[in-house]
PDB file of N, CA and C in Angstrom:
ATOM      1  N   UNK A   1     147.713  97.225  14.631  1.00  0.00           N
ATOM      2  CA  UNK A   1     147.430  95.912  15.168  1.00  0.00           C
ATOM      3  C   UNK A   1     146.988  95.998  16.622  1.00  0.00           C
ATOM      4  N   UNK A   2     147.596  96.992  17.262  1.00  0.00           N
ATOM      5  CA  UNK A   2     146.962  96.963  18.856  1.00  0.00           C
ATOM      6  C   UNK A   2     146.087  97.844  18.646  1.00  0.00           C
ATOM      7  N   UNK A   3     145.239  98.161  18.233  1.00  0.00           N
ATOM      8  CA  UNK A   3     143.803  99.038  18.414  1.00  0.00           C
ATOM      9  C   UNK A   3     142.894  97.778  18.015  1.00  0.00           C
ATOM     10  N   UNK A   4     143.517  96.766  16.849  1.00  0.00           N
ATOM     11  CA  UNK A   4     142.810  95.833  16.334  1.00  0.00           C
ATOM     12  C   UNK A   4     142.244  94.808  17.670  1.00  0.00           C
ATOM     13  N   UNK A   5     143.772  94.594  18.706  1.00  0.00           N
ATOM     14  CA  UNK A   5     143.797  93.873  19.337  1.00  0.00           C
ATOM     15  C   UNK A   5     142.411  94.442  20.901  1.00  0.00           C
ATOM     16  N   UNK A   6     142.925  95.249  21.174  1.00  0.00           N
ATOM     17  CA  UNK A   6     142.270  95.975  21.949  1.00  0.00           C
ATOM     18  C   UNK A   6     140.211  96.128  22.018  1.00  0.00           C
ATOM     19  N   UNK A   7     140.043  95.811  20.215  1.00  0.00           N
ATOM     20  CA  UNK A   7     138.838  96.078  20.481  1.00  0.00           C
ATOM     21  C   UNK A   7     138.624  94.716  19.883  1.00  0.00           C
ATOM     22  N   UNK A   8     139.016  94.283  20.198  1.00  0.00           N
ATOM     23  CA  UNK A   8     139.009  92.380  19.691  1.00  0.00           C
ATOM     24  C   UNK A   8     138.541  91.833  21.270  1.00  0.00           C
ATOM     25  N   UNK A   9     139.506  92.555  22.375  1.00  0.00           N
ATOM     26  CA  UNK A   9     139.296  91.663  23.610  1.00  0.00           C
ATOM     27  C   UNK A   9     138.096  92.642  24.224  1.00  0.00           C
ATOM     28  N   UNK A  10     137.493  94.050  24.223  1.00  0.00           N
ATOM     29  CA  UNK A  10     136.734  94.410  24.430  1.00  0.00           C
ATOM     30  C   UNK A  10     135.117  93.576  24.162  1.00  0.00           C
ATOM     31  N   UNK A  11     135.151  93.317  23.001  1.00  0.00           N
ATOM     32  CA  UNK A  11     134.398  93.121  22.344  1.00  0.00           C
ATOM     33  C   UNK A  11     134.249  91.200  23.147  1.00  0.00           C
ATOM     34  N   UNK A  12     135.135  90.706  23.378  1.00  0.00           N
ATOM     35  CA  UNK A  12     134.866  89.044  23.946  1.00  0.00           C
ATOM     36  C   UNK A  12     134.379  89.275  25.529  1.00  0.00           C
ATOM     37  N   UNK A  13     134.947  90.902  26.199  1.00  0.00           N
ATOM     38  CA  UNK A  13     134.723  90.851  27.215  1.00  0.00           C
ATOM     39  C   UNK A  13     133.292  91.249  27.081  1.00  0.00           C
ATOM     40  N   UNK A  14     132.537  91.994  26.442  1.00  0.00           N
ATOM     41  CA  UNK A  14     131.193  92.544  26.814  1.00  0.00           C
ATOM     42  C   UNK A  14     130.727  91.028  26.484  1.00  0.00           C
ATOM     43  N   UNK A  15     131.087  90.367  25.315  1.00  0.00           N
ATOM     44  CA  UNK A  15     129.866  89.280  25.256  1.00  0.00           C
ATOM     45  C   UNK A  15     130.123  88.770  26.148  1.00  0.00           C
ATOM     46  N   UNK A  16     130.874  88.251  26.896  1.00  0.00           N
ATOM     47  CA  UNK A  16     130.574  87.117  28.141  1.00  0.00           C
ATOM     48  C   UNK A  16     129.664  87.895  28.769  1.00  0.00           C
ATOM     49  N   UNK A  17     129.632  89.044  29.541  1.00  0.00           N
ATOM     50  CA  UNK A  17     128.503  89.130  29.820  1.00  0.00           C
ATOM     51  C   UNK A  17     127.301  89.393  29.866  1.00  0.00           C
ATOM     52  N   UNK A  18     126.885  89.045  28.429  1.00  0.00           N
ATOM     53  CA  UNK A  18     125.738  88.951  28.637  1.00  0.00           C
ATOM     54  C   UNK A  18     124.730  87.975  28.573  1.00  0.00           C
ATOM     55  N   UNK A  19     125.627  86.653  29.026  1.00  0.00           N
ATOM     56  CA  UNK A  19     124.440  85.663  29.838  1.00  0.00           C
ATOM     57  C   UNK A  19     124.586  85.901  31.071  1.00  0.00           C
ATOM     58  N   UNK A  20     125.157  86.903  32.150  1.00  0.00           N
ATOM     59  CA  UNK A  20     125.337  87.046  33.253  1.00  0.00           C
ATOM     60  C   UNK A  20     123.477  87.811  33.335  1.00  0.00           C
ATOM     61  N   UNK A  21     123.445  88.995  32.074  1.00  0.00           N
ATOM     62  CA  UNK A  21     122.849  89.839  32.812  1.00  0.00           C
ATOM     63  C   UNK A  21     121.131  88.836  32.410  1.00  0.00           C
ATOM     64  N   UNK A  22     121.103  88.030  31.213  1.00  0.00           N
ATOM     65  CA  UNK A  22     120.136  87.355  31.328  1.00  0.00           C
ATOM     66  C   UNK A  22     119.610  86.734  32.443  1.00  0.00           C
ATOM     67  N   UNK A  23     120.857  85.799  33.118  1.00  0.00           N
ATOM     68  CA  UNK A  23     120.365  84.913  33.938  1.00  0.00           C
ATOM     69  C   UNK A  23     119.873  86.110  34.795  1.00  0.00           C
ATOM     70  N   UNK A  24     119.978  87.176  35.120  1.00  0.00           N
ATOM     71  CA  UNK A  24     119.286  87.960  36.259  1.00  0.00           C
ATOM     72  C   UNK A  24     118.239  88.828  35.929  1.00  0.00           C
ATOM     73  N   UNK A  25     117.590  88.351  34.950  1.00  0.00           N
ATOM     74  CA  UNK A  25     115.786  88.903  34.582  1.00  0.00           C
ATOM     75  C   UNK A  25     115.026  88.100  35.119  1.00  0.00           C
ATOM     76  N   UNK A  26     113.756  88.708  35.619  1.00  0.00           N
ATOM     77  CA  UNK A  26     112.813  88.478  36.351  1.00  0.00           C
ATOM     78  C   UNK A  26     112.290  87.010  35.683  1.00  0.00           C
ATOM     79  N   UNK A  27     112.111  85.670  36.055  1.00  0.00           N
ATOM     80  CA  UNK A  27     111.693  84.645  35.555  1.00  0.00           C
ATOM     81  C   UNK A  27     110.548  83.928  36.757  1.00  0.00           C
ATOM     82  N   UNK A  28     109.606  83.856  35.901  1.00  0.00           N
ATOM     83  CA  UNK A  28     108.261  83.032  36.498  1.00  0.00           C
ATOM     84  C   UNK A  28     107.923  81.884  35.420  1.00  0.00           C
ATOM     85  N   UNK A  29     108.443  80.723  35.836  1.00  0.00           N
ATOM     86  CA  UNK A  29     108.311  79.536  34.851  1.00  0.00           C
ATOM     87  C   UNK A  29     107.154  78.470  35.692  1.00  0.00           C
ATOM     88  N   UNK A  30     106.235  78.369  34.761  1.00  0.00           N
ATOM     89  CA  UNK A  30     104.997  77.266  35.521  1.00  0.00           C
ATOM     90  C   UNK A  30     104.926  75.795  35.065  1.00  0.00           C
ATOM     91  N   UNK A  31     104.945  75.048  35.972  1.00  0.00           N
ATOM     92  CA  UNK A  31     104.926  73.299  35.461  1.00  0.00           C
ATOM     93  C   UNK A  31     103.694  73.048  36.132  1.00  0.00           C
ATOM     94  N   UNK A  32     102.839  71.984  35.481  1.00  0.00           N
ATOM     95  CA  UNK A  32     101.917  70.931  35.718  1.00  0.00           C
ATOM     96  C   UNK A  32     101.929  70.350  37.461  1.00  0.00           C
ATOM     97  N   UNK A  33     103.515  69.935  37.309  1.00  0.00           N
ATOM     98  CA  UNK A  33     104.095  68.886  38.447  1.00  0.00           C
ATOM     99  C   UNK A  33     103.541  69.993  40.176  1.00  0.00           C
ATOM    100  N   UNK A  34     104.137  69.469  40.916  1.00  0.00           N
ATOM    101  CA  UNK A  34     104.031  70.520  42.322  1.00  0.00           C
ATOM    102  C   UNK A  34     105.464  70.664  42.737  1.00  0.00           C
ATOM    103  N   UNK A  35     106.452  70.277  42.000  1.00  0.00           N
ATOM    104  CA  UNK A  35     107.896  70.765  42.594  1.00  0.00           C
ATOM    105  C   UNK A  35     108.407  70.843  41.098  1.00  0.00           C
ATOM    106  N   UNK A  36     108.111  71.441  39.814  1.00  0.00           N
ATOM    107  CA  UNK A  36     108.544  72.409  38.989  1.00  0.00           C
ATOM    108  C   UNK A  36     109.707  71.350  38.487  1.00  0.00           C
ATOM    109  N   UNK A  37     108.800  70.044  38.467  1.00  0.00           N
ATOM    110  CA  UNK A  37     109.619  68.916  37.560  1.00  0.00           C
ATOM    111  C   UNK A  37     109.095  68.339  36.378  1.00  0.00           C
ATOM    112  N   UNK A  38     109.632  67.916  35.559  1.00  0.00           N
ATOM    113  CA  UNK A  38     108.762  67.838  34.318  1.00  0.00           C
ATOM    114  C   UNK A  38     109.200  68.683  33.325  1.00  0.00           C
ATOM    115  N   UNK A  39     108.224  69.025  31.853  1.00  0.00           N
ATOM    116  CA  UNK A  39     108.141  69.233  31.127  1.00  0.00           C
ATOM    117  C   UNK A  39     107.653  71.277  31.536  1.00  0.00           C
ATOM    118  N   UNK A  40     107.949  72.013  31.079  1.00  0.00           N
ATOM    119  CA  UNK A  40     107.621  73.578  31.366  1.00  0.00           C
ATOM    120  C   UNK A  40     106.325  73.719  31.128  1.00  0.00           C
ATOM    121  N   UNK A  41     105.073  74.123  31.710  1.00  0.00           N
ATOM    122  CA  UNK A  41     103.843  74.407  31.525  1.00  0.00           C
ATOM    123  C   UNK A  41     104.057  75.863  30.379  1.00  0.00           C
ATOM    124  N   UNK A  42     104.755  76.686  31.122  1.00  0.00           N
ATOM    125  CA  UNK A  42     104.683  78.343  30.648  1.00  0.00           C
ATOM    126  C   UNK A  42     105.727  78.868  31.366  1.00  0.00           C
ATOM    127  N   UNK A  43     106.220  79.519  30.112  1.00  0.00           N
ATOM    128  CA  UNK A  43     107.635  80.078  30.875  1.00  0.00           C
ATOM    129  C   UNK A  43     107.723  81.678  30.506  1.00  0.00           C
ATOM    130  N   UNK A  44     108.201  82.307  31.636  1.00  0.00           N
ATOM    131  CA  UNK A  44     108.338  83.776  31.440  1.00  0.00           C
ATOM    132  C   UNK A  44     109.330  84.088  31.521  1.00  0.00           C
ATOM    133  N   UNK A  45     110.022  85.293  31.004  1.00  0.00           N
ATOM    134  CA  UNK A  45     111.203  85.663  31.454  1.00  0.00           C
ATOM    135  C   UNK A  45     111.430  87.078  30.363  1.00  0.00           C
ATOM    136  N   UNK A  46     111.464  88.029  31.517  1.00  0.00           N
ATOM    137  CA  UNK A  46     112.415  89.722  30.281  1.00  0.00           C
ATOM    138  C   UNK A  46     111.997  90.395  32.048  1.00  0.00           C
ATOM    139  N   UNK A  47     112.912  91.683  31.383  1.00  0.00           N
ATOM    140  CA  UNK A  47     113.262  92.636  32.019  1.00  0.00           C
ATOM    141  C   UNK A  47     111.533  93.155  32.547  1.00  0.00           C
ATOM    142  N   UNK A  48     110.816  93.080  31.429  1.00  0.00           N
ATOM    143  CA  UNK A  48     109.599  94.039  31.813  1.00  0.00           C
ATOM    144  C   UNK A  48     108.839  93.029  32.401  1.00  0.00           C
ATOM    145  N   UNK A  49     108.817  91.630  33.111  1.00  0.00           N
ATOM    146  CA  UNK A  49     108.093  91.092  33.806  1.00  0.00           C
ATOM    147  C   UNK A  49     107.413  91.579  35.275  1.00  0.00           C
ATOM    148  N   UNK A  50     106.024  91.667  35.311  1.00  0.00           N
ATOM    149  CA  UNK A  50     105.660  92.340  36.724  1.00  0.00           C
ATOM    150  C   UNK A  50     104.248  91.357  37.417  1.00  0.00           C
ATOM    151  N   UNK A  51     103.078  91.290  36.453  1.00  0.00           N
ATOM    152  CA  UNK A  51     102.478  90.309  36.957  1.00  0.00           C
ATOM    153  C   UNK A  51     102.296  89.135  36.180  1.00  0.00           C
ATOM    154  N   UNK A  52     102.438  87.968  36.499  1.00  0.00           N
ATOM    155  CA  UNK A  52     102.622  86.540  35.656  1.00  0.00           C
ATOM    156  C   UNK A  52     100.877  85.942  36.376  1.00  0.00           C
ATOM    157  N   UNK A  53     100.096  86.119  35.451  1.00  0.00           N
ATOM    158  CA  UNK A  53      98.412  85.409  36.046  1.00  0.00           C
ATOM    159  C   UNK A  53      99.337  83.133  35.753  1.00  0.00           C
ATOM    160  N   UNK A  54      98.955  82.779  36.573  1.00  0.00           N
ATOM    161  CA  UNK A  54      99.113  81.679  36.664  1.00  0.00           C
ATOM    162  C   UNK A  54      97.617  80.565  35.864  1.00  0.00           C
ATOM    163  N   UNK A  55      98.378  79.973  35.011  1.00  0.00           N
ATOM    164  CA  UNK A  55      97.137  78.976  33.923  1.00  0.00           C
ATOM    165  C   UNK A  55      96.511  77.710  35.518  1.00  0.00           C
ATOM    166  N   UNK A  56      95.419  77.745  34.987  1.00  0.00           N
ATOM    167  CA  UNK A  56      94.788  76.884  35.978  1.00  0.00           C
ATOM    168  C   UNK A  56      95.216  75.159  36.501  1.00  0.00           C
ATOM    169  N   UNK A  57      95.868  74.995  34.521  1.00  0.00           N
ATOM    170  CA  UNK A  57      96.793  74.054  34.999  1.00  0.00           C
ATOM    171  C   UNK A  57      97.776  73.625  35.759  1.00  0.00           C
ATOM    172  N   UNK A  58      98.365  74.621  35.919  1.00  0.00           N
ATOM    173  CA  UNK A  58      99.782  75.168  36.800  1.00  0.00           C
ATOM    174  C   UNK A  58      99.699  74.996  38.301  1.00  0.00           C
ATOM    175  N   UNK A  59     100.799  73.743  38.837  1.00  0.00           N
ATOM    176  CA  UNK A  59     100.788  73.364  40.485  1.00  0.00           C
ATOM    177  C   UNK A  59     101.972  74.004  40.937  1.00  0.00           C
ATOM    178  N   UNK A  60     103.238  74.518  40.335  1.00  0.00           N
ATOM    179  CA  UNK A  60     104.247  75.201  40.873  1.00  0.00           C
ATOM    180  C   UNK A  60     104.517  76.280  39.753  1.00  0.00           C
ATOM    181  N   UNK A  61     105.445  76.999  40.502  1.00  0.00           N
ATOM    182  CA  UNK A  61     105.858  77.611  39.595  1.00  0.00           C
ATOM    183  C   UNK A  61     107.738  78.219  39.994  1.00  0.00           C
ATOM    184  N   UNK A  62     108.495  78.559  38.945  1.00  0.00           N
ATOM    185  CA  UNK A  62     109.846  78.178  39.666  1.00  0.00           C
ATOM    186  C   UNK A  62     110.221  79.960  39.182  1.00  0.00           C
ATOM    187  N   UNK A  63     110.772  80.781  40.613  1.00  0.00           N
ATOM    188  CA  UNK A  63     110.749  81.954  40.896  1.00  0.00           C
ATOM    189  C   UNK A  63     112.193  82.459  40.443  1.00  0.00           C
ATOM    190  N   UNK A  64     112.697  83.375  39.777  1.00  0.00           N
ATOM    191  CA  UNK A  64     114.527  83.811  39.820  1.00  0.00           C
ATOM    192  C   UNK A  64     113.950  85.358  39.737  1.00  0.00           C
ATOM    193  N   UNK A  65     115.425  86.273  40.138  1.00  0.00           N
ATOM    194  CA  UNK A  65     115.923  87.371  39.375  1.00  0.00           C
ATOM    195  C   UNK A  65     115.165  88.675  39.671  1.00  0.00           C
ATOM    196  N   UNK A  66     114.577  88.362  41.138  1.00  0.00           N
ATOM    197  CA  UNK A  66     112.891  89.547  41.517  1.00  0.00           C
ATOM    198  C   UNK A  66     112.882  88.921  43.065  1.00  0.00           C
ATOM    199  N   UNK A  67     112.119  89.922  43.771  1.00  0.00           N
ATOM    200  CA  UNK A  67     111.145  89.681  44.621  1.00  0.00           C
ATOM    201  C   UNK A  67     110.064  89.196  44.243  1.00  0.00           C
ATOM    202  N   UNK A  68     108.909  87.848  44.830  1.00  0.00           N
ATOM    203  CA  UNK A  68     107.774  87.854  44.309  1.00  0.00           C
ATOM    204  C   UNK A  68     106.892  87.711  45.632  1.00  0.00           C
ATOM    205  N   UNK A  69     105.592  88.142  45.130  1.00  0.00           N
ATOM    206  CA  UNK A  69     104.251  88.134  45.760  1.00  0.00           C
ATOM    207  C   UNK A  69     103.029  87.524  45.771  1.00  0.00           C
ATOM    208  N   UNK A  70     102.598  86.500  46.160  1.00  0.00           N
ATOM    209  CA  UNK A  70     101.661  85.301  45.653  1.00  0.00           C
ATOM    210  C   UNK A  70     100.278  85.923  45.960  1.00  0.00           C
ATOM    211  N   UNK A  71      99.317  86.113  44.614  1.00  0.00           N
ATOM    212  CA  UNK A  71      97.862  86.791  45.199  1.00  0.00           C
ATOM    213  C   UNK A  71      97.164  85.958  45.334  1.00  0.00           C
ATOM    214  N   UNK A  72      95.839  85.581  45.477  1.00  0.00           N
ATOM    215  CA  UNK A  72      94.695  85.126  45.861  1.00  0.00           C
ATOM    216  C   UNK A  72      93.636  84.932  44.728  1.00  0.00           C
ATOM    217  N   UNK A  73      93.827  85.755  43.616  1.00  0.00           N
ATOM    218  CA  UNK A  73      93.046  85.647  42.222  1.00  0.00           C
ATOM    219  C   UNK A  73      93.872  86.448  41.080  1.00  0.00           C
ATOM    220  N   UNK A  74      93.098  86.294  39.870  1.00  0.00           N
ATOM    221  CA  UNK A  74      93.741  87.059  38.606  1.00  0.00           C
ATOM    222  C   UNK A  74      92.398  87.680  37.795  1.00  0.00           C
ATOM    223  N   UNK A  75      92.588  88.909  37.355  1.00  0.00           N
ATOM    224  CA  UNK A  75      91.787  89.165  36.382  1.00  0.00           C
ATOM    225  C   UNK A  75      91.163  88.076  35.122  1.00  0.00           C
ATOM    226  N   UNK A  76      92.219  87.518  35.014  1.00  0.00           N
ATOM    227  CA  UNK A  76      92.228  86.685  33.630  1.00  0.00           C
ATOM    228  C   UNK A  76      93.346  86.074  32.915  1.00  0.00           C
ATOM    229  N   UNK A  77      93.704  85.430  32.318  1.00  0.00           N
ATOM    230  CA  UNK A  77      94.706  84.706  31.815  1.00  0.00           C
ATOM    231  C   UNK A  77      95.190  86.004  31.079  1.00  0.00           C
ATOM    232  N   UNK A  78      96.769  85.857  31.427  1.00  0.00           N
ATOM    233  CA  UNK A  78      97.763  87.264  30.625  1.00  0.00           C
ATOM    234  C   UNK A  78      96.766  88.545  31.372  1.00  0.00           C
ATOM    235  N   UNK A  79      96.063  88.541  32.524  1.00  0.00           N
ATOM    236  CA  UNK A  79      96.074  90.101  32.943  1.00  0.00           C
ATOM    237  C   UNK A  79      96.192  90.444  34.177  1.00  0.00           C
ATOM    238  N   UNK A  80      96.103  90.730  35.022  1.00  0.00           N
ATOM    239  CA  UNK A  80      96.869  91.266  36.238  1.00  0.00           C
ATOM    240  C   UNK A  80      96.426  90.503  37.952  1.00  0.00           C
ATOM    241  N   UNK A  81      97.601  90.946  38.770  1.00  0.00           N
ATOM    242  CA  UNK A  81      96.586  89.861  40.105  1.00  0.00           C
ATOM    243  C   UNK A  81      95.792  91.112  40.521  1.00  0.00           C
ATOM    244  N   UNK A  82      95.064  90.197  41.448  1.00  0.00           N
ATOM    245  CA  UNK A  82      94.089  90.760  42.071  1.00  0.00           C
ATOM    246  C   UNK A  82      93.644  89.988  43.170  1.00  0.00           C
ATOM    247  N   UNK A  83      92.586  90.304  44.006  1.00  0.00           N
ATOM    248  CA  UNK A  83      92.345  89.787  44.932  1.00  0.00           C
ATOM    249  C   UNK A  83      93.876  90.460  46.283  1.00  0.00           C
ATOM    250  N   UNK A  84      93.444  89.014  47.343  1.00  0.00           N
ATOM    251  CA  UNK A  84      94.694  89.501  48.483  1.00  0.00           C
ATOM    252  C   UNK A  84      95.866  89.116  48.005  1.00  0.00           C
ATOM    253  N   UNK A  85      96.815  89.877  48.623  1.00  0.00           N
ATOM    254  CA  UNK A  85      98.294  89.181  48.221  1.00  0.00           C
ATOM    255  C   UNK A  85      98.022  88.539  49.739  1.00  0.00           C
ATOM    256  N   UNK A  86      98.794  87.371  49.712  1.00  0.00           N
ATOM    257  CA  UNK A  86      99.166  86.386  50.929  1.00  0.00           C
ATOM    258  C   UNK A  86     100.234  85.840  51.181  1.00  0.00           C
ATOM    259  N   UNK A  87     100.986  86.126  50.150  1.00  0.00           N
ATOM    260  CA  UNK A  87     102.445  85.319  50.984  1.00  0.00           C
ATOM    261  C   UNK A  87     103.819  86.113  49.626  1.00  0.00           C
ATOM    262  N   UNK A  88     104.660  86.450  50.642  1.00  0.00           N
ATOM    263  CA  UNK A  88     106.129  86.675  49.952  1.00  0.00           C
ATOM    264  C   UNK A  88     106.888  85.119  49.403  1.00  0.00           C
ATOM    265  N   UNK A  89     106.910  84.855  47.938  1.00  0.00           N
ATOM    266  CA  UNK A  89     107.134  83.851  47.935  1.00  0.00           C
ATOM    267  C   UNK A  89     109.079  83.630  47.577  1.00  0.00           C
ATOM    268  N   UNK A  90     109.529  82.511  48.149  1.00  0.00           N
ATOM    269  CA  UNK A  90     110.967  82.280  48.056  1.00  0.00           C
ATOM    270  C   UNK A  90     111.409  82.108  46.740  1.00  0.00           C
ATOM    271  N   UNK A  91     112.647  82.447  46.305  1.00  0.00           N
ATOM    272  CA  UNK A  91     113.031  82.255  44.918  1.00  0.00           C
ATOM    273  C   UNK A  91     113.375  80.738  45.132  1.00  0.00           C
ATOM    274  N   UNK A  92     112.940  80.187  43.739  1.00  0.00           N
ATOM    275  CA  UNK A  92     113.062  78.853  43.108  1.00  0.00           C
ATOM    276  C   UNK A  92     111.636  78.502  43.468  1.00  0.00           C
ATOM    277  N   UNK A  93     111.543  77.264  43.699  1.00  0.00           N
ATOM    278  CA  UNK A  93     109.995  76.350  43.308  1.00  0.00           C
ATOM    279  C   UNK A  93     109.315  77.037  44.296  1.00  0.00           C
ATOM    280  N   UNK A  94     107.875  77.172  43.645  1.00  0.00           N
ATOM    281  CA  UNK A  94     106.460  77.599  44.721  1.00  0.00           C
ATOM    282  C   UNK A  94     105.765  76.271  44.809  1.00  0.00           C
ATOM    283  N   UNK A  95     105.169  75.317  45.008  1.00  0.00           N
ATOM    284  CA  UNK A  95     103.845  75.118  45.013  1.00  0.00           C
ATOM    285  C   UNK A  95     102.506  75.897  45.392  1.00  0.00           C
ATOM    286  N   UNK A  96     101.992  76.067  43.853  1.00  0.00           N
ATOM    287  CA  UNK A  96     101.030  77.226  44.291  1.00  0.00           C
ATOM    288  C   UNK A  96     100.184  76.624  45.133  1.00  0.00           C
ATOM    289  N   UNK A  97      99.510  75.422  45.215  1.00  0.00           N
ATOM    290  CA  UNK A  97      98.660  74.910  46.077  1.00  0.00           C
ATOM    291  C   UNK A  97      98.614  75.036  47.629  1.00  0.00           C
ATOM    292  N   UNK A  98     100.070  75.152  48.318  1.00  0.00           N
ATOM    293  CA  UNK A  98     100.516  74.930  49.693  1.00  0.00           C
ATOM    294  C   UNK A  98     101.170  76.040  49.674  1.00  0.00           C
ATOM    295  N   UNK A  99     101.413  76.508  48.904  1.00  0.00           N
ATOM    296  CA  UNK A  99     102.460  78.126  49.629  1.00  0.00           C
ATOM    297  C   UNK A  99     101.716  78.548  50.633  1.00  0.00           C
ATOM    298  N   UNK A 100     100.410  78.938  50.164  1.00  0.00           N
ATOM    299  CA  UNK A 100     100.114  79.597  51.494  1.00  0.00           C
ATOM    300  C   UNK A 100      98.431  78.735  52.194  1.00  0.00           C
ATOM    301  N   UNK A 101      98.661  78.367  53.584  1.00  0.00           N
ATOM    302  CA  UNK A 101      97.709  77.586  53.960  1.00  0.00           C
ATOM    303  C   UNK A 101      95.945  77.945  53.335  1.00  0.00           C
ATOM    304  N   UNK A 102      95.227  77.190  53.058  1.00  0.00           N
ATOM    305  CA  UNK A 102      93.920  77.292  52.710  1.00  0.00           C
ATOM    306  C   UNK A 102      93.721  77.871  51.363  1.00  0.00           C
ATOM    307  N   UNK A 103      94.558  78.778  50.586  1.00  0.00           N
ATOM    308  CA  UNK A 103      94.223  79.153  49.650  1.00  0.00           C
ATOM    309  C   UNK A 103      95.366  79.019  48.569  1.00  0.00           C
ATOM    310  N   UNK A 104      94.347  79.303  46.944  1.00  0.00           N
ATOM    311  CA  UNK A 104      95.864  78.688  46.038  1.00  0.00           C
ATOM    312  C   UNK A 104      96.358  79.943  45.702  1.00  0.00           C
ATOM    313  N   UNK A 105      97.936  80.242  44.982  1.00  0.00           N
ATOM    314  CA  UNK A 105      98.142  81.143  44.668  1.00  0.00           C
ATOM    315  C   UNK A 105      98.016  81.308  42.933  1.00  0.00           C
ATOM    316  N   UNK A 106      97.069  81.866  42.226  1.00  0.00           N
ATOM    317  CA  UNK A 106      96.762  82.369  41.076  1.00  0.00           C
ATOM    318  C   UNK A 106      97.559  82.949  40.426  1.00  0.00           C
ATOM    319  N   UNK A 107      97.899  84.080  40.945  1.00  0.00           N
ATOM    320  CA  UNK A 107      98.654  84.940  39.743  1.00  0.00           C
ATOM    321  C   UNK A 107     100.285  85.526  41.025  1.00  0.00           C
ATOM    322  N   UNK A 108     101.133  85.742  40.194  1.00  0.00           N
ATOM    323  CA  UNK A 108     102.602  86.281  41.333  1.00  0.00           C
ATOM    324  C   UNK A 108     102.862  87.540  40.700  1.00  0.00           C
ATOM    325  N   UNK A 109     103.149  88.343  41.877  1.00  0.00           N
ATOM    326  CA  UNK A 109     103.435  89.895  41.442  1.00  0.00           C
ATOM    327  C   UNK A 109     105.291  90.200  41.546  1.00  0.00           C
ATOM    328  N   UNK A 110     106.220  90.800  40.820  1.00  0.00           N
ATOM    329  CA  UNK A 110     107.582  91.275  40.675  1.00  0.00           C
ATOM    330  C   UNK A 110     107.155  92.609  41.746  1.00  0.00           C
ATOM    331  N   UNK A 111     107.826  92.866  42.839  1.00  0.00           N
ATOM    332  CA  UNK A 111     107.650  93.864  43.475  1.00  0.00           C
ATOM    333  C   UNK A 111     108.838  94.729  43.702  1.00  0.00           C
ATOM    334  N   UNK A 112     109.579  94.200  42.703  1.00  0.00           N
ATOM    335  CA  UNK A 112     110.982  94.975  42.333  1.00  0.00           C
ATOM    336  C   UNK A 112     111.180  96.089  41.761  1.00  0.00           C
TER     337      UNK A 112
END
């Protein structure tokens, strides 16, 4: 009964955490809105996240779980930034429009 018990509470302890280790994957989620209110445009989120190209629709985008890097252009929808990087952006909401003066930010790089 105590080996039973033992891998009974093992077993409750690993699952709790693992919405700990979710909530701390790289997440780039894009909304319509400019402060990442509303309905989700496109949402990202896993371990192997590195460049997120931003849809043209997209006025913010809401940052967790990474360093990010706001570029200046994208290859293409789903392919990599390009152009200048211009601004280290803060975790939680971007407005891509105003993050960084004069230009929009397209695509965000994980520099983690």
């Amino acid at each position: 009964m105590q080996s039973f018990l033992s891998i009974l509470a093992a077993a409750l302890i690993a699952g709790s955490a693992i919405p700990a280790v979710q909530a701390a994957l790289p997440k780039a989620n894009e909304y319509k809105s400019s402060d990442c209110s509303g309905a989700l445009n496109y949402g990202h989120h896993s371990a192997l996240l590195g460049d997120v190209t931003m849809d043209d629709t997209t006025h913010s985008v809401y940052l967790a779980g990474a360093n990010w890097v706001g570029f200046s252009d994208k290859t293409g929808n789903g392919g990599k930034c390009s152009g200048s990087a211009l601004t280290v952006l803060q975790g939680e909401c971007n407005n891509l429009d105003t993050a960084h003066p004069g230009k929009r930010i397209k695509c965000v790089r994980n520099i983690d």
